[in-house]
PDB file of N, CA and C in Angstrom:
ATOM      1  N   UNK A   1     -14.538  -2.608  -4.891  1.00  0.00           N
ATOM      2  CA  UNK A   1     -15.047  -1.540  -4.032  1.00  0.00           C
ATOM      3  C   UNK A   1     -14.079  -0.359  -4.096  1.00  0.00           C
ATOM      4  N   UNK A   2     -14.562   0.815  -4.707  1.00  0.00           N
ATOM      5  CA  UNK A   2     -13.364   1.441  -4.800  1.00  0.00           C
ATOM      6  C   UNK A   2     -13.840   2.461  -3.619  1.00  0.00           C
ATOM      7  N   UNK A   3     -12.448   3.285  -3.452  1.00  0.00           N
ATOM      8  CA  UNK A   3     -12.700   4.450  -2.431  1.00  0.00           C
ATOM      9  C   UNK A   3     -13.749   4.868  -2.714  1.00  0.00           C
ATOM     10  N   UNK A   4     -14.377   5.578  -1.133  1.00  0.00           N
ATOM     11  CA  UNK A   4     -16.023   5.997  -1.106  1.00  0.00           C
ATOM     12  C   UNK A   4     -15.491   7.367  -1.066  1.00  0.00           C
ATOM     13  N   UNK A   5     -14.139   7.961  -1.166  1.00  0.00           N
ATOM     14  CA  UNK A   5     -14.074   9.792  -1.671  1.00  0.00           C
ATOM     15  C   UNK A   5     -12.508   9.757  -2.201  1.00  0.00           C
ATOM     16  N   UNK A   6     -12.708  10.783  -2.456  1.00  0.00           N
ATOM     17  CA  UNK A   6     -10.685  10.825  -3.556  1.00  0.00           C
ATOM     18  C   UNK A   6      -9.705  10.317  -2.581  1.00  0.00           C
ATOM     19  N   UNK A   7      -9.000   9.564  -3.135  1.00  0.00           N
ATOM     20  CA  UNK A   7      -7.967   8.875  -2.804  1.00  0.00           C
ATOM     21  C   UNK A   7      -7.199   9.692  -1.950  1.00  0.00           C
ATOM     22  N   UNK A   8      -6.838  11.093  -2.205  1.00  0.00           N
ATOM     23  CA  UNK A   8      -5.969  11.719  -1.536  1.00  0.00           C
ATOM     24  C   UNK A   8      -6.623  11.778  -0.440  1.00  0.00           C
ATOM     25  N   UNK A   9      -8.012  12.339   0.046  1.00  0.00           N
ATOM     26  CA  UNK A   9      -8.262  12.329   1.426  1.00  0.00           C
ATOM     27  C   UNK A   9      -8.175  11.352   2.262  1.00  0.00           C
ATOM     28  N   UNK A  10      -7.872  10.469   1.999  1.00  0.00           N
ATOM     29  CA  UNK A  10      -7.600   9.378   3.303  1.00  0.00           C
ATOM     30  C   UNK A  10      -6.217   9.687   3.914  1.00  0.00           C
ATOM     31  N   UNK A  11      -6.341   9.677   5.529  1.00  0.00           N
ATOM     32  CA  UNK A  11      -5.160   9.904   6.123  1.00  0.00           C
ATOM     33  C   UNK A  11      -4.018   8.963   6.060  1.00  0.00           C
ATOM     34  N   UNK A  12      -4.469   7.641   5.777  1.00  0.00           N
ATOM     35  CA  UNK A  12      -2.904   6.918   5.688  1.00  0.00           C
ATOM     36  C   UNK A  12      -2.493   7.274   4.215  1.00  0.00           C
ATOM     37  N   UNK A  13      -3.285   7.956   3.148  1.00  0.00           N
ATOM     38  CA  UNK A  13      -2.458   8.521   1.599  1.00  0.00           C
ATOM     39  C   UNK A  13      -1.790  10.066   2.109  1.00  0.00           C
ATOM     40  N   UNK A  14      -2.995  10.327   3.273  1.00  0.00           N
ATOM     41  CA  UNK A  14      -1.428  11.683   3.415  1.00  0.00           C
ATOM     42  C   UNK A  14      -0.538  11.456   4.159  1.00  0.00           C
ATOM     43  N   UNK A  15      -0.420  10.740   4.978  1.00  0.00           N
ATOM     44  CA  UNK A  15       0.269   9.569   5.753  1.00  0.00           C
ATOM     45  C   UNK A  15       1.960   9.393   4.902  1.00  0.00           C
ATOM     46  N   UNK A  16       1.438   8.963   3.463  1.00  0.00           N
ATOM     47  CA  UNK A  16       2.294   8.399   3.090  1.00  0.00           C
ATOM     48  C   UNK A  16       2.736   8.916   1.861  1.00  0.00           C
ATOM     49  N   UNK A  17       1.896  10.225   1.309  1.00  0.00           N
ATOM     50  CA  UNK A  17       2.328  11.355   0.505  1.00  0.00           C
ATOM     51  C   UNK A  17       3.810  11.748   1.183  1.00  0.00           C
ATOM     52  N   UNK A  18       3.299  11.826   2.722  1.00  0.00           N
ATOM     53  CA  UNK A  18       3.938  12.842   3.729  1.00  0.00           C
ATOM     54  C   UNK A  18       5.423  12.516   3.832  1.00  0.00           C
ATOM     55  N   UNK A  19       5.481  11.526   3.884  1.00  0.00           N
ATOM     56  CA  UNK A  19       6.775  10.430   4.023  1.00  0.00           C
ATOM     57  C   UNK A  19       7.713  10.450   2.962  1.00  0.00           C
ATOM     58  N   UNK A  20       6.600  10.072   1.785  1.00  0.00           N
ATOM     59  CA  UNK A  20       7.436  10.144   0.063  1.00  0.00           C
ATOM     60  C   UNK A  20       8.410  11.727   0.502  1.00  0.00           C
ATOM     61  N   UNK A  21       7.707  13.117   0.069  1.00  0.00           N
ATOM     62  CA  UNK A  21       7.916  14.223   0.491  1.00  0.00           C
ATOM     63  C   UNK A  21       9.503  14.440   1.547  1.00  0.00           C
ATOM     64  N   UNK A  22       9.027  13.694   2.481  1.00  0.00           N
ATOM     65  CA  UNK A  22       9.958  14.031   3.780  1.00  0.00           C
ATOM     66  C   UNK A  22      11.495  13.383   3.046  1.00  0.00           C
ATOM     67  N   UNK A  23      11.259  12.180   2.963  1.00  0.00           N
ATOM     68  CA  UNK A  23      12.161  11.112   1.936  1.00  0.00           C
ATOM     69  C   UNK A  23      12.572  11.495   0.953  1.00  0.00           C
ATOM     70  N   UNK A  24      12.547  11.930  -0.269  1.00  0.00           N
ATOM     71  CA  UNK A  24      12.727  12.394  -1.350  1.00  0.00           C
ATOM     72  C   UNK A  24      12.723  13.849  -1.226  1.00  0.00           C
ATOM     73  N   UNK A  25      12.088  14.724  -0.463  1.00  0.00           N
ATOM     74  CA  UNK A  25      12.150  15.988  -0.798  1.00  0.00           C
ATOM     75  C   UNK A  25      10.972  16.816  -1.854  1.00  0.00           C
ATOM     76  N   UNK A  26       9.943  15.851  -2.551  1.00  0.00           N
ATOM     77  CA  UNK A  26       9.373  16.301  -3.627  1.00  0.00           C
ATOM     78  C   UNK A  26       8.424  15.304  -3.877  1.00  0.00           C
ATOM     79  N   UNK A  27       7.138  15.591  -4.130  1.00  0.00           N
ATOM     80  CA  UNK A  27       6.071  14.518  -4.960  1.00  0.00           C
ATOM     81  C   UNK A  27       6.297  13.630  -5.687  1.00  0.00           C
ATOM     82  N   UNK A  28       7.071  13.072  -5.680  1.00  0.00           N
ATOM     83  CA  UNK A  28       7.335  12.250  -6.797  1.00  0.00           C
ATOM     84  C   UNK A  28       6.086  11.426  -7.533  1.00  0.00           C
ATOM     85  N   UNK A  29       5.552  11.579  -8.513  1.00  0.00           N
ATOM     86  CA  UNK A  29       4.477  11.494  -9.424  1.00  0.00           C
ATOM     87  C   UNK A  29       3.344  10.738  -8.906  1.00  0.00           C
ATOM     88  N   UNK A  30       3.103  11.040  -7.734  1.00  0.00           N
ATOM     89  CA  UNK A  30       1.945  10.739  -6.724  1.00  0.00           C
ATOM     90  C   UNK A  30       0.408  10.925  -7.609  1.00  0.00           C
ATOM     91  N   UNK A  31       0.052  11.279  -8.796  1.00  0.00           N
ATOM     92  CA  UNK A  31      -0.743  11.030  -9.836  1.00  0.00           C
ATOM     93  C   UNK A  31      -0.874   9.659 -10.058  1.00  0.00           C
ATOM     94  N   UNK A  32       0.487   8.952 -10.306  1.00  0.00           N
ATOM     95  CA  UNK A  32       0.798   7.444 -11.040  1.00  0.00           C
ATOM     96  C   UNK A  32       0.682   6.893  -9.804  1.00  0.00           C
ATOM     97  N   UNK A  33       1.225   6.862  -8.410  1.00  0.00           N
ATOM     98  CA  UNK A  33       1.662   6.255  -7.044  1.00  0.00           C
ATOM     99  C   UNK A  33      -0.119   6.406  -6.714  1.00  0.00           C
ATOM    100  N   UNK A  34      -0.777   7.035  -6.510  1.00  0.00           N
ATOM    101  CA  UNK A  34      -2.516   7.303  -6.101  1.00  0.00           C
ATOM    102  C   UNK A  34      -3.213   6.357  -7.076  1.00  0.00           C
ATOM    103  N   UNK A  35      -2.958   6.439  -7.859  1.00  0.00           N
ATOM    104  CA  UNK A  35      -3.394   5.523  -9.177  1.00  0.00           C
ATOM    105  C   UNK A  35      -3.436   4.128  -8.657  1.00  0.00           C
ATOM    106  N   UNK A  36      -2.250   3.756  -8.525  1.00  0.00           N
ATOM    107  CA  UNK A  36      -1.740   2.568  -8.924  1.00  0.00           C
ATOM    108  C   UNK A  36      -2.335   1.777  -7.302  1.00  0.00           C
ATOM    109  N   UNK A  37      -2.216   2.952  -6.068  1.00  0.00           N
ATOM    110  CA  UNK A  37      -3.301   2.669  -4.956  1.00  0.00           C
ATOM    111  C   UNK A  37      -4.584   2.296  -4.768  1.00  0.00           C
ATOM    112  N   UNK A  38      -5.313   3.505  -5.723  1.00  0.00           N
ATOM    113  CA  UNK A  38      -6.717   2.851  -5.861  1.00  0.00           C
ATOM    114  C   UNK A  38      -6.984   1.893  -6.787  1.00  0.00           C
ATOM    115  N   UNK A  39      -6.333   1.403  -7.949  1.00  0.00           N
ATOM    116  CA  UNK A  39      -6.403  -0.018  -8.022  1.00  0.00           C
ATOM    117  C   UNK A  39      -6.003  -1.066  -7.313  1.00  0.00           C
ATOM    118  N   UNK A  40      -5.290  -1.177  -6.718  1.00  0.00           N
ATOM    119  CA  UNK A  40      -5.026  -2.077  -5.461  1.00  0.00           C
ATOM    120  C   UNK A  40      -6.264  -2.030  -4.933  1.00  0.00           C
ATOM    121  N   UNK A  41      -6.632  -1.056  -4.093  1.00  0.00           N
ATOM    122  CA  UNK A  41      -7.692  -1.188  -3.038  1.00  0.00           C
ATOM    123  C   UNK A  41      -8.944  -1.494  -3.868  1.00  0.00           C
ATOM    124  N   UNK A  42      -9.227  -1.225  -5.241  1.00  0.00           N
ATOM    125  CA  UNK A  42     -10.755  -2.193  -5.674  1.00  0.00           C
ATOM    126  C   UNK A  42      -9.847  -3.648  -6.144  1.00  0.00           C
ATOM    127  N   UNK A  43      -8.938  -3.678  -5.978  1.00  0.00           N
ATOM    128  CA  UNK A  43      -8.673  -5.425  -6.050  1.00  0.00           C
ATOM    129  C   UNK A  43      -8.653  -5.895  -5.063  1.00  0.00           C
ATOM    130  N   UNK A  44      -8.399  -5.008  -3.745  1.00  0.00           N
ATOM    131  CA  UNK A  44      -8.435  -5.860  -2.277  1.00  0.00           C
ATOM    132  C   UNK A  44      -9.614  -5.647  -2.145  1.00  0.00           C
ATOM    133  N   UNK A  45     -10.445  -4.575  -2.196  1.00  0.00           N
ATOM    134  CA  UNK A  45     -11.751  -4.345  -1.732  1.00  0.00           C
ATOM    135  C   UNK A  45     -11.900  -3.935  -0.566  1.00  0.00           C
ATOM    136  N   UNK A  46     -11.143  -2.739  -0.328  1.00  0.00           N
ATOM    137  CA  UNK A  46     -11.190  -2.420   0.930  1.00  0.00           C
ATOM    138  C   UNK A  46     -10.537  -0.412   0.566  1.00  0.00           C
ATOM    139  N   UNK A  47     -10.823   0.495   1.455  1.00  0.00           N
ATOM    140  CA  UNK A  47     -10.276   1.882   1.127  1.00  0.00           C
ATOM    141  C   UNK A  47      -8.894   1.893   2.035  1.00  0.00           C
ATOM    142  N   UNK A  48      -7.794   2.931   1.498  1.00  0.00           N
ATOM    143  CA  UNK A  48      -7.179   2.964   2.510  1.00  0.00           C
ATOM    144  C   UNK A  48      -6.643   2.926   3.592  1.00  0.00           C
ATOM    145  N   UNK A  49      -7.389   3.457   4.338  1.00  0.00           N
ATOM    146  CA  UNK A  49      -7.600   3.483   5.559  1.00  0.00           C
ATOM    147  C   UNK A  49      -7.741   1.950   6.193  1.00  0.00           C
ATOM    148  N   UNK A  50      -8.517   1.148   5.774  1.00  0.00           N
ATOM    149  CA  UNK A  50      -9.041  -0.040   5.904  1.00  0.00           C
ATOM    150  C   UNK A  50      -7.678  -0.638   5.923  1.00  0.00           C
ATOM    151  N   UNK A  51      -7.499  -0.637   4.613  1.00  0.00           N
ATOM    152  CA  UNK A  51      -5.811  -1.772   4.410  1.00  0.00           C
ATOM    153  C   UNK A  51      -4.803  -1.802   5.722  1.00  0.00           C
ATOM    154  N   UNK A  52      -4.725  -0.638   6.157  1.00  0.00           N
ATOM    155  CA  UNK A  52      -3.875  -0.368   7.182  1.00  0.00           C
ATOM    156  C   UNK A  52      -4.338  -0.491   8.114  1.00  0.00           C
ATOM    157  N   UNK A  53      -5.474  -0.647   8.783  1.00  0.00           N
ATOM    158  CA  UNK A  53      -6.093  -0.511   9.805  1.00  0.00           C
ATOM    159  C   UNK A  53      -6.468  -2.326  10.080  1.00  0.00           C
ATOM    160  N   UNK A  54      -6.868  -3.334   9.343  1.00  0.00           N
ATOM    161  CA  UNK A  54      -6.371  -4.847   9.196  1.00  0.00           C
ATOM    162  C   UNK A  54      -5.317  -5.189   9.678  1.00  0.00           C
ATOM    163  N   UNK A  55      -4.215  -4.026   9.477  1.00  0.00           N
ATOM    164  CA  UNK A  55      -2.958  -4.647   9.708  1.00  0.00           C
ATOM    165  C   UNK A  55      -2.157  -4.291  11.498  1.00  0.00           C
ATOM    166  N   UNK A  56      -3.038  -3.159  11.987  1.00  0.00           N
ATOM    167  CA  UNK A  56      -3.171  -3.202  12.939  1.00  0.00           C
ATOM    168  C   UNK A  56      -3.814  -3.663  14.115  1.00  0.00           C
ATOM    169  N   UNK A  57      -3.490  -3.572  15.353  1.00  0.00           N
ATOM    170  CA  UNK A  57      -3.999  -3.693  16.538  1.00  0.00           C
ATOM    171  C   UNK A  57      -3.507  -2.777  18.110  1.00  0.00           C
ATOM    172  N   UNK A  58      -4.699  -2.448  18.142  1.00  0.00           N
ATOM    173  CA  UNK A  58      -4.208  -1.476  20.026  1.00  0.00           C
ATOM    174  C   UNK A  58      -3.745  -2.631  21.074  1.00  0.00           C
ATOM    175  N   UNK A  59      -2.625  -2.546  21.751  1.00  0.00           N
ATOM    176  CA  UNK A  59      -2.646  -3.239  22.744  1.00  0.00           C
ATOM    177  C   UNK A  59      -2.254  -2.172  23.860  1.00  0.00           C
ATOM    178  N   UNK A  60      -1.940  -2.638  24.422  1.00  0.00           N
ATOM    179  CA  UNK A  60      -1.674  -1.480  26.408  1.00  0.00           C
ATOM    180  C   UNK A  60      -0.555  -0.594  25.445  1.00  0.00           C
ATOM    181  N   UNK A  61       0.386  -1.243  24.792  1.00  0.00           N
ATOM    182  CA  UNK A  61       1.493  -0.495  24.948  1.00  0.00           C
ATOM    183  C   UNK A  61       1.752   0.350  23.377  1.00  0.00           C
ATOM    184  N   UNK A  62       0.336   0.173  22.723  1.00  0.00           N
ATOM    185  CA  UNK A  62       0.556   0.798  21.451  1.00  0.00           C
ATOM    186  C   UNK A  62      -0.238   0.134  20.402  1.00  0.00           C
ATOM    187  N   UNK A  63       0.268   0.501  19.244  1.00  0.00           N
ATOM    188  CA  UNK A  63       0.099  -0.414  18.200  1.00  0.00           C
ATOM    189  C   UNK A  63       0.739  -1.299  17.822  1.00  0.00           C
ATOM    190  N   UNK A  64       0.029  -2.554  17.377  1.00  0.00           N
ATOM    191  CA  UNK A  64       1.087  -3.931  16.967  1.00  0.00           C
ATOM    192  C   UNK A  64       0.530  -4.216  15.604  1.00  0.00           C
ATOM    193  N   UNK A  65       1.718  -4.638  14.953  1.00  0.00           N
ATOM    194  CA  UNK A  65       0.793  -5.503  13.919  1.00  0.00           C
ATOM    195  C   UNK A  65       0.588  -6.757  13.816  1.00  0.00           C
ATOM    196  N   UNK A  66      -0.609  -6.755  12.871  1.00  0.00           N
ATOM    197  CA  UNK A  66      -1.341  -8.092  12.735  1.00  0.00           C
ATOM    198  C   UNK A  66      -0.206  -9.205  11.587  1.00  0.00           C
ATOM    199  N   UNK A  67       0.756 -10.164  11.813  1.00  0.00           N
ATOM    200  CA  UNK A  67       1.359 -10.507  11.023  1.00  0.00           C
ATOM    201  C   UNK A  67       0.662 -11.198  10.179  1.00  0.00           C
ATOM    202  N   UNK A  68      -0.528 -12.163  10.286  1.00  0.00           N
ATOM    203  CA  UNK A  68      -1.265 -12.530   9.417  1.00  0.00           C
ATOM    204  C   UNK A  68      -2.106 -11.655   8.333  1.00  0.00           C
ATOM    205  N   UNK A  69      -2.461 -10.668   8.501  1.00  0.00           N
ATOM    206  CA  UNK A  69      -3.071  -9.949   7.553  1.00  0.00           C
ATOM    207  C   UNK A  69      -1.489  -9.092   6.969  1.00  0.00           C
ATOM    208  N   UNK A  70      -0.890  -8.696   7.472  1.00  0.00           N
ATOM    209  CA  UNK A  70       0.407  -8.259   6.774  1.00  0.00           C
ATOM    210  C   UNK A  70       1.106  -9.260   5.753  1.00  0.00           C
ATOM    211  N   UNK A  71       0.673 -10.778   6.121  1.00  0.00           N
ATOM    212  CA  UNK A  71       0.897 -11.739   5.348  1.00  0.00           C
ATOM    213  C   UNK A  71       0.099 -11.709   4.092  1.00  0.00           C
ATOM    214  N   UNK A  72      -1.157 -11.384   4.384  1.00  0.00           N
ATOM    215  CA  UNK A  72      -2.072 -11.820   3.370  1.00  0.00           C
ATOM    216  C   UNK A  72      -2.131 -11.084   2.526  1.00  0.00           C
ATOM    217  N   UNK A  73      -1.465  -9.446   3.150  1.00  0.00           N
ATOM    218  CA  UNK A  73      -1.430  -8.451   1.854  1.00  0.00           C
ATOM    219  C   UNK A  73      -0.427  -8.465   1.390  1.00  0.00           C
ATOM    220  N   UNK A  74       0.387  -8.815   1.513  1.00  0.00           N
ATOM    221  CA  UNK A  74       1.822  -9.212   1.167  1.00  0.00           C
ATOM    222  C   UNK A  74       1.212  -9.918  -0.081  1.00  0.00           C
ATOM    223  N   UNK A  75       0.668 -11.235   0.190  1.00  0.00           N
ATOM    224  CA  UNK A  75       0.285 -11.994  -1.538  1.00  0.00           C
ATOM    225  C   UNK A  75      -0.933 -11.369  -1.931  1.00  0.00           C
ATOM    226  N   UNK A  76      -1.584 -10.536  -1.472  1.00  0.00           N
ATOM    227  CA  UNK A  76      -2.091  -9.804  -1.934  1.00  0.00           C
ATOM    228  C   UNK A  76      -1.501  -9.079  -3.433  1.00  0.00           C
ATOM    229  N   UNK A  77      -0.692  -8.160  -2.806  1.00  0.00           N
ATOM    230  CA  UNK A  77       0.098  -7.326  -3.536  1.00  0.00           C
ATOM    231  C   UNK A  77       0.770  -7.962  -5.074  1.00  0.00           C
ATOM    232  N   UNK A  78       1.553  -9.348  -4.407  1.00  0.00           N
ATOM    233  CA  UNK A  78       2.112 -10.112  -5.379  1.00  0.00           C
ATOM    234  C   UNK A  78       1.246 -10.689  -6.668  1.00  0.00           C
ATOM    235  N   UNK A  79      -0.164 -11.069  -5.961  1.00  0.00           N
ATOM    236  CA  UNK A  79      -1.402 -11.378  -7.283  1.00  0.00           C
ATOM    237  C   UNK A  79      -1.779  -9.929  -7.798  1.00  0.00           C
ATOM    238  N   UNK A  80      -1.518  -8.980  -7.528  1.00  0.00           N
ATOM    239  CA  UNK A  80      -2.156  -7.817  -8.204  1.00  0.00           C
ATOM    240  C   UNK A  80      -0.857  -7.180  -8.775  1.00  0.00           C
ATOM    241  N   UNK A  81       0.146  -7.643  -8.325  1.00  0.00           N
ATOM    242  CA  UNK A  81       1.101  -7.631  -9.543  1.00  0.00           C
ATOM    243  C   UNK A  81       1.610  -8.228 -10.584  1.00  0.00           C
ATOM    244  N   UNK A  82       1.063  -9.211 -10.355  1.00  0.00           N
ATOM    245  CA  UNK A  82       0.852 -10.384 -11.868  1.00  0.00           C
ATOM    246  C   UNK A  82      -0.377  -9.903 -12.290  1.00  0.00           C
ATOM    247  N   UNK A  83      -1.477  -9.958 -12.143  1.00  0.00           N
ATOM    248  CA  UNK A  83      -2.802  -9.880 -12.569  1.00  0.00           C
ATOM    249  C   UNK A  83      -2.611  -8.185 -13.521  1.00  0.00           C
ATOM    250  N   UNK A  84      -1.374  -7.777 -13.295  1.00  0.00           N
ATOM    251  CA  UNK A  84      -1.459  -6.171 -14.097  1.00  0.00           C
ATOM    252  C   UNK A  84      -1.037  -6.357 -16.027  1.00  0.00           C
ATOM    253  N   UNK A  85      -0.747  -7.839 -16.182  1.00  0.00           N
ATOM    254  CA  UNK A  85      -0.234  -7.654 -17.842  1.00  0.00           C
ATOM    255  C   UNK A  85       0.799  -7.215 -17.980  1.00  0.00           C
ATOM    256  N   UNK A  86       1.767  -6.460 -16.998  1.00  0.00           N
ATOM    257  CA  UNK A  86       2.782  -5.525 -17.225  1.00  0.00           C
ATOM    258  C   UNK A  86       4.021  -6.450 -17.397  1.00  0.00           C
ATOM    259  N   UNK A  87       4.738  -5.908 -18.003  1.00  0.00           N
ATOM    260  CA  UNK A  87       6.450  -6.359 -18.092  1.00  0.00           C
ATOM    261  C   UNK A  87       6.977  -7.120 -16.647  1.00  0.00           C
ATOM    262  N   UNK A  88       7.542  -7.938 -16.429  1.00  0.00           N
ATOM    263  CA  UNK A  88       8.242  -7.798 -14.921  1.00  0.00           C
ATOM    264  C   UNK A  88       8.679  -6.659 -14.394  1.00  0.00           C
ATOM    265  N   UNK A  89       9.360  -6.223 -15.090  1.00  0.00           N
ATOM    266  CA  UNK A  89       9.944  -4.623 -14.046  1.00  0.00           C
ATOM    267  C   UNK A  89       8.727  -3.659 -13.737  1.00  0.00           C
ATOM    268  N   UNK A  90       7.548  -3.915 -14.865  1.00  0.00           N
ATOM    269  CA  UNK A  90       6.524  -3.005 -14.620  1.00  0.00           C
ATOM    270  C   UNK A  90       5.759  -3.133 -13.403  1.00  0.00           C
ATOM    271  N   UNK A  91       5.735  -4.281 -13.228  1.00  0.00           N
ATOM    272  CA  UNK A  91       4.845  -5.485 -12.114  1.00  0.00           C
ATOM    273  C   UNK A  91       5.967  -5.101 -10.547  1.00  0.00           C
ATOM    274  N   UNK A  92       7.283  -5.295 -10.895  1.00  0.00           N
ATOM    275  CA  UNK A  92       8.062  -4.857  -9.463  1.00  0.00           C
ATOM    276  C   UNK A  92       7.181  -3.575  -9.297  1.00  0.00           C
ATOM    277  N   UNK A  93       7.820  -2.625 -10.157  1.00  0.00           N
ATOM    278  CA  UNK A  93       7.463  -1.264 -10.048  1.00  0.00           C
ATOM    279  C   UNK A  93       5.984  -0.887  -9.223  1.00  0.00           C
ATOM    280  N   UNK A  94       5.053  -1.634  -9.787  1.00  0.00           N
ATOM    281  CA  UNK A  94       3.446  -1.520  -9.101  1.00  0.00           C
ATOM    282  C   UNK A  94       3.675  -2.176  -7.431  1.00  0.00           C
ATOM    283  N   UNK A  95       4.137  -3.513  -7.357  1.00  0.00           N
ATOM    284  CA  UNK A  95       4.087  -3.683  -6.404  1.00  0.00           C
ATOM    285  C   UNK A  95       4.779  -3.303  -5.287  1.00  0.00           C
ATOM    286  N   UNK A  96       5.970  -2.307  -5.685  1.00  0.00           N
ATOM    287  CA  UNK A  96       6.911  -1.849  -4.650  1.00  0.00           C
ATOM    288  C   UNK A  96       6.015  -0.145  -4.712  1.00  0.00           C
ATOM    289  N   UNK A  97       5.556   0.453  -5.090  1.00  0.00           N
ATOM    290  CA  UNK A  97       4.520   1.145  -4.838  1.00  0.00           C
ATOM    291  C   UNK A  97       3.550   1.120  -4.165  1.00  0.00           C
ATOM    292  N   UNK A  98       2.909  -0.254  -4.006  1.00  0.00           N
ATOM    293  CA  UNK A  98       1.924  -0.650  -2.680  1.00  0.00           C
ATOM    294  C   UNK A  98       2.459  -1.130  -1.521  1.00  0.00           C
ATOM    295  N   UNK A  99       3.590  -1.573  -1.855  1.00  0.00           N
ATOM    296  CA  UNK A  99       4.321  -1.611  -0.314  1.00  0.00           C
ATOM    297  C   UNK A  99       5.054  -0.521   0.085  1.00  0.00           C
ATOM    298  N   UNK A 100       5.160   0.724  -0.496  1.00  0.00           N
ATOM    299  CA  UNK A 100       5.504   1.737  -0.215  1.00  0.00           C
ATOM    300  C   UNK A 100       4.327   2.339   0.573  1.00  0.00           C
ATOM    301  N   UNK A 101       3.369   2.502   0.386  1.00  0.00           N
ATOM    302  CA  UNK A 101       2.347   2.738   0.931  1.00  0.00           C
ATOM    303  C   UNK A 101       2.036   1.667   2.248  1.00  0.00           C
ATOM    304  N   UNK A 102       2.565   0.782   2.355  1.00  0.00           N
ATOM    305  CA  UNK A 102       1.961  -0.284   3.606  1.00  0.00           C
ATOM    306  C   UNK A 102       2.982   0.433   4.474  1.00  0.00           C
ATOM    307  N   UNK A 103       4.626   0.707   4.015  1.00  0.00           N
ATOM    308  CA  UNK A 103       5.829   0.975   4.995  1.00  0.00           C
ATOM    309  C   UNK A 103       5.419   2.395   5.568  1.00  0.00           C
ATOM    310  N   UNK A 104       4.788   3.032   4.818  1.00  0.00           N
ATOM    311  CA  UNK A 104       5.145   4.950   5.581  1.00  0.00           C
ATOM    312  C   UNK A 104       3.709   4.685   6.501  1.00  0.00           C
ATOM    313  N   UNK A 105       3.260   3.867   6.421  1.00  0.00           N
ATOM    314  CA  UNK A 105       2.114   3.325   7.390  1.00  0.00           C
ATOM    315  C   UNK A 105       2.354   2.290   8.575  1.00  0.00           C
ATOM    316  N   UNK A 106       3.492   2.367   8.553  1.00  0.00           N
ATOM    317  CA  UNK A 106       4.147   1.265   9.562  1.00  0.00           C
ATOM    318  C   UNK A 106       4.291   0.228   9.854  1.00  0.00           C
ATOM    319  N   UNK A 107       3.680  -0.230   8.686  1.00  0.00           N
ATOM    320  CA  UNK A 107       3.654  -1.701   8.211  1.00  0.00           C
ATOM    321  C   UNK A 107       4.557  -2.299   7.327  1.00  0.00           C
ATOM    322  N   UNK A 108       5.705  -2.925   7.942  1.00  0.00           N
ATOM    323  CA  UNK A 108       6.961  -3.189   7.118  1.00  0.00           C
ATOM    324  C   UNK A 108       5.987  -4.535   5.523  1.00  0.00           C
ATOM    325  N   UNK A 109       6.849  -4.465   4.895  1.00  0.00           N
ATOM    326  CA  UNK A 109       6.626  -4.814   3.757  1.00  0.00           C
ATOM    327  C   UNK A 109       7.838  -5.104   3.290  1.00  0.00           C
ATOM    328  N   UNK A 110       8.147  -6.421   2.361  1.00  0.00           N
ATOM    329  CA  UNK A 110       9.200  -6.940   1.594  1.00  0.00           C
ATOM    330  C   UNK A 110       8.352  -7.781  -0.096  1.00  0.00           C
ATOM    331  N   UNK A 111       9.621  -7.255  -0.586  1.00  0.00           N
ATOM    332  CA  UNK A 111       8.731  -7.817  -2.362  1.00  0.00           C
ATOM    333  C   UNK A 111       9.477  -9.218  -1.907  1.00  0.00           C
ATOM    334  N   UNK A 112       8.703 -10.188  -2.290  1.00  0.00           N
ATOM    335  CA  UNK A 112       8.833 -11.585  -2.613  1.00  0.00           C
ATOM    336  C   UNK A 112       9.712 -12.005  -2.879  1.00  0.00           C
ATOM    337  N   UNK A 113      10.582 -13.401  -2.818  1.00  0.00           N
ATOM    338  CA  UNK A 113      11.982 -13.621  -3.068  1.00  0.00           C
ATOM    339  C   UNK A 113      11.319 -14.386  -4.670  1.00  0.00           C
ATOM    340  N   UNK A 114      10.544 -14.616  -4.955  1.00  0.00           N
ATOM    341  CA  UNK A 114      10.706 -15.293  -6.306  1.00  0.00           C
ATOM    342  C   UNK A 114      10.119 -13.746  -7.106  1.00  0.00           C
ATOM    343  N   UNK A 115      10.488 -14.234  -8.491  1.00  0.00           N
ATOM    344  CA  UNK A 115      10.368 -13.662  -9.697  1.00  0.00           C
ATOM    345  C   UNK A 115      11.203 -12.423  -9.881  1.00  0.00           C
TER     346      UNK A 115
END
């Protein structure tokens, strides 16, 4: 299911354009980083917005997250970084890119202790 409009318009990608930017100072090749997003999201099957929004919940005092779905995208991430053919470092590289995108969304994220 891929995004139902360009990747950039979803608010958690400017969300987390915004962050890269603030962090770095500069776009850093957010062409390849958008990319490498919307394949994720037709492998999760879900748009932006969505991914992050799973991982939340409103309670009285805010937002919380959902640790089980933060779990699940967590191996999420890890099968769609094997499933890429790429080198190992290529495969870190993709998947620390989608958890870059889960963190400037407030959803902490850690790459896997194996491989």
């Amino acid at each position: 299911m891929a995004p139902e409009k360009p990747i950039a318009d979803y608010e958690t990608v400017q969300t987390w354009r915004s962050g890269l930017r603030e962090q770095w100072g500069e776009d850093l090749d957010m062409a390849l980083r958008s990319s490498a997003l919307e394949r994720f999201c037709d492998f999760a099957g879900k748009d932006p917005d969505a991914l992050i929004a799973e991982c939340t919940r409103e309670v009285e005092s805010g937002k919380r997250i959902r640790i089980k779905a933060r779990r699940e995208y967590s191996e999420k991430i890890a099968e769609f970084q094997a499933a890429s053919g790429s080198t190992l470092l290529a495969q870190r590289k993709l998947g620390n890119t989608i958890r870059s995108f889960f963190i400037h969304n407030g959803i902490f994220m850690q790459a896997g202790l194996s491989g």
